[in-house]
Protein backbone atom coordinates (compact mmCIF):
# COMPACT_ATOMS: atom_id res chain seq x y z
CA UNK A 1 19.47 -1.12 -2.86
CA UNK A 2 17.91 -1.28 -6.38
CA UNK A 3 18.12 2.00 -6.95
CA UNK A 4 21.86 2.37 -5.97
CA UNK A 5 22.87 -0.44 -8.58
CA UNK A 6 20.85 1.16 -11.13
CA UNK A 7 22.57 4.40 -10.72
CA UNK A 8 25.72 2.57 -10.44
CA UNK A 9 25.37 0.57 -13.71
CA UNK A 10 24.12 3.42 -15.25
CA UNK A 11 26.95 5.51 -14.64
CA UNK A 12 29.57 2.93 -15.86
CA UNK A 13 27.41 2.61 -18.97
CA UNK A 14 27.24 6.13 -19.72
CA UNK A 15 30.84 6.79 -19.17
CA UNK A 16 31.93 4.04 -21.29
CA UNK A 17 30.00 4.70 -23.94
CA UNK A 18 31.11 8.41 -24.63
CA UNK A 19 31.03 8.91 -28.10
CA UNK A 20 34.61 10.75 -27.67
CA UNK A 21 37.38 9.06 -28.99
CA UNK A 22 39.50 11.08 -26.39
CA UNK A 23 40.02 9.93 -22.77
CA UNK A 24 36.78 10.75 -20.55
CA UNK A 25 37.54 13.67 -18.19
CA UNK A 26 36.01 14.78 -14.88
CA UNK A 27 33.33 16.91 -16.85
CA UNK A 28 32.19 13.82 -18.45
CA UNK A 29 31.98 12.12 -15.86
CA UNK A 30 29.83 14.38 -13.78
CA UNK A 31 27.91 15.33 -16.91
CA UNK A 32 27.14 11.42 -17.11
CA UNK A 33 26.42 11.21 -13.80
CA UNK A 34 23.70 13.83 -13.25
CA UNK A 35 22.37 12.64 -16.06
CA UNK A 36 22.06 9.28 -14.17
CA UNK A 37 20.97 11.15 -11.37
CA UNK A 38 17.90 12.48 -13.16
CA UNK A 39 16.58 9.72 -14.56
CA UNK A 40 17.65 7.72 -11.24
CA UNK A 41 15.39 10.54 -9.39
CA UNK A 42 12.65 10.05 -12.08
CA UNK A 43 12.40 6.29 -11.72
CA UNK A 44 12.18 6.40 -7.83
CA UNK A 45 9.56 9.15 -8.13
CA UNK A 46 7.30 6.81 -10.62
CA UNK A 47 7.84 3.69 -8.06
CA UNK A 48 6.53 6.25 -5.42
CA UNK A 49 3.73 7.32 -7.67
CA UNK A 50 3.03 3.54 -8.08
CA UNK A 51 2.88 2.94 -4.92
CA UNK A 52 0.85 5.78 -3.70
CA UNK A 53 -1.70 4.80 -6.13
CA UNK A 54 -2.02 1.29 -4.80
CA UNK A 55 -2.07 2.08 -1.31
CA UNK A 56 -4.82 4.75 -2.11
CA UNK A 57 -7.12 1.94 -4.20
CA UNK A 58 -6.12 -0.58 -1.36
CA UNK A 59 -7.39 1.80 0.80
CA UNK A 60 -10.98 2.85 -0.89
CA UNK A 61 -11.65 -0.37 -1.63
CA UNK A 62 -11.60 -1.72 1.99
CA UNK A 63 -13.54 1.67 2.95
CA UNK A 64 -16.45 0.74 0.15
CA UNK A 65 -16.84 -2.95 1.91
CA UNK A 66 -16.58 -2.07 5.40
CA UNK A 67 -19.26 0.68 4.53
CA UNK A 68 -21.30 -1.90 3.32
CA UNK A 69 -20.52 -4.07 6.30
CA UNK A 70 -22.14 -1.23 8.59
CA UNK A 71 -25.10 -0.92 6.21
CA UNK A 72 -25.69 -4.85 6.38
CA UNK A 73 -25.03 -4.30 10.22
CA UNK A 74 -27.01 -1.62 10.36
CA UNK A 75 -30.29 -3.41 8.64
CA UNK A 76 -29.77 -6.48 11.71
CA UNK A 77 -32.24 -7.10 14.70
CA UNK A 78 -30.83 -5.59 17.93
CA UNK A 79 -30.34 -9.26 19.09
CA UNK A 80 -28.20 -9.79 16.18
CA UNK A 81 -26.25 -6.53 16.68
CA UNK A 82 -25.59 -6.70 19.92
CA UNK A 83 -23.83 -10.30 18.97
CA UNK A 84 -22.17 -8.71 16.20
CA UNK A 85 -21.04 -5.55 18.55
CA UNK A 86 -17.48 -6.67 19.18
CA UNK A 87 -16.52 -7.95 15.65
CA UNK A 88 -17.80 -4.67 14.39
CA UNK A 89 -15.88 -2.97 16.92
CA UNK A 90 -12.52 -4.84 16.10
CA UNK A 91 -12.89 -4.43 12.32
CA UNK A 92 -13.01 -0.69 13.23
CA UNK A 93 -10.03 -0.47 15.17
CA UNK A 94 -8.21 -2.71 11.88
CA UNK A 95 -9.78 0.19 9.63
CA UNK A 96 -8.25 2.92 12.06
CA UNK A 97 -5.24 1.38 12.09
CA UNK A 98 -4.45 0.97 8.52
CA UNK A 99 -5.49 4.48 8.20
CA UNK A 100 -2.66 5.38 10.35
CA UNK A 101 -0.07 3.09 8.67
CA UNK A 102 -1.03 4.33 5.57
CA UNK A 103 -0.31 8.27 6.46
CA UNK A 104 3.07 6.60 8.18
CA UNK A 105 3.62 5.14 5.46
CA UNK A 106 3.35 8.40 3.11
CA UNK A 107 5.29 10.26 5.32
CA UNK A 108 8.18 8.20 5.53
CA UNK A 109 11.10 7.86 4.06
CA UNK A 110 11.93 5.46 1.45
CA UNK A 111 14.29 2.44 3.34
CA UNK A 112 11.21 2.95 5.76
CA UNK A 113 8.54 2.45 3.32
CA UNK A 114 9.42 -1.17 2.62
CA UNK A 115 8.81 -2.27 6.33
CA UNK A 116 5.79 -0.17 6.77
CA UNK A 117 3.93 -1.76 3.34
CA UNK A 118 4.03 -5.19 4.99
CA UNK A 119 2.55 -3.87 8.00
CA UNK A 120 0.02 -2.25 5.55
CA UNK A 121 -0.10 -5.29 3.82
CA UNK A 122 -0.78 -7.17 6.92
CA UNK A 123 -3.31 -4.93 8.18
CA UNK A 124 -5.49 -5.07 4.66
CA UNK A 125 -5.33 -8.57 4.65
CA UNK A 126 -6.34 -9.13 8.17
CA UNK A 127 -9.32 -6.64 7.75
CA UNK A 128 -10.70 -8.78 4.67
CA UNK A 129 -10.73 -11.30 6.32
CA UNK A 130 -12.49 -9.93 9.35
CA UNK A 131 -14.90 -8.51 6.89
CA UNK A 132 -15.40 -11.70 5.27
CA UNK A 133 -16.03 -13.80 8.42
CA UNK A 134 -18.38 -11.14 9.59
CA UNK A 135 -20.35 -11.38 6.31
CA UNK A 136 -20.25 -14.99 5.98
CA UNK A 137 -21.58 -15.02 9.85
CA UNK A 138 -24.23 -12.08 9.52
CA UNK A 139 -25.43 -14.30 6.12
CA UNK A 140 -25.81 -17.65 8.27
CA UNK A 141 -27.70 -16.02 10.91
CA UNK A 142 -30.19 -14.33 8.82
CA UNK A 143 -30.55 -17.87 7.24
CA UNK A 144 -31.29 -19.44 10.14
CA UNK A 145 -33.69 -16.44 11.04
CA UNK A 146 -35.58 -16.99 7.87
CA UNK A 147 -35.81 -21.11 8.56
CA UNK A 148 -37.38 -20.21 11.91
């Protein structure tokens, strides 16, 4: 939608500001236009680039703390893993999901995109906070395993 108004307003812009003092014919016009075009094509490949780059940080990020999640899982008594089993489990399943979303989301195309970056959005934000309870939890426990 943003795109199609900037090409729009772009194109009245150019046209009116010809720098002939003749009437603008259909030459002009279309010159004008592709030029609008191009730079119209440029700006929605940059927002793409953009967003490409965010999803990919989004998406090492989250890999980097739940690999330290399974490190920190890793290092707990079997008694304490076996509680921690299904969390572990479910945060996995988030991870594989957003993984899929994400290559969704790069293959789609762009009136798609917008609905599939909430989902992605969704998806990172309920994996933090899976990760977060699960390190907050794993924390407590080993607490109370050091008081005993």
């Amino acid at each position: 939608m943003k795109v199609a108004f900037v090409i729009t307003l772009l194109g009245m812009v150019a046209c009116s500001q010809s720098g002939k003092e003749d009437e603008t014919n259909a030459d002009d016009v279309k010159s004008e236009l592709n030029d609008v075009v191009d730079v119209s094509k440029d700006y929605a490949a940059e927002k793409a680039d953009d967003l490409n780059t965010e999803m990919k940080e989004m998406n090492e990020s989250l890999s980097m703390k739940l690999e330290n999640i399974r490190g920190k899982y890793d290092a707990q008594s079997d008694k304490l893993k076996t509680k921690y089993k299904r969390q572990k489990a479910e945060m996995e399943v988030l991870k594989m999901k957003l993984d899929h979303k994400i290559v969704e989301y790069n293959e789609a195309v762009q009136e798609e995109q917008a609905a599939l970056k909430k989902d992605i959005h969704k998806l990172e934000h309920s994996l933090e906070e899976s990760i977060d309870t699960f390190e907050k939890q794993m924390a407590e426990k080993n607490n109370e395993k050091e008081d005993d």
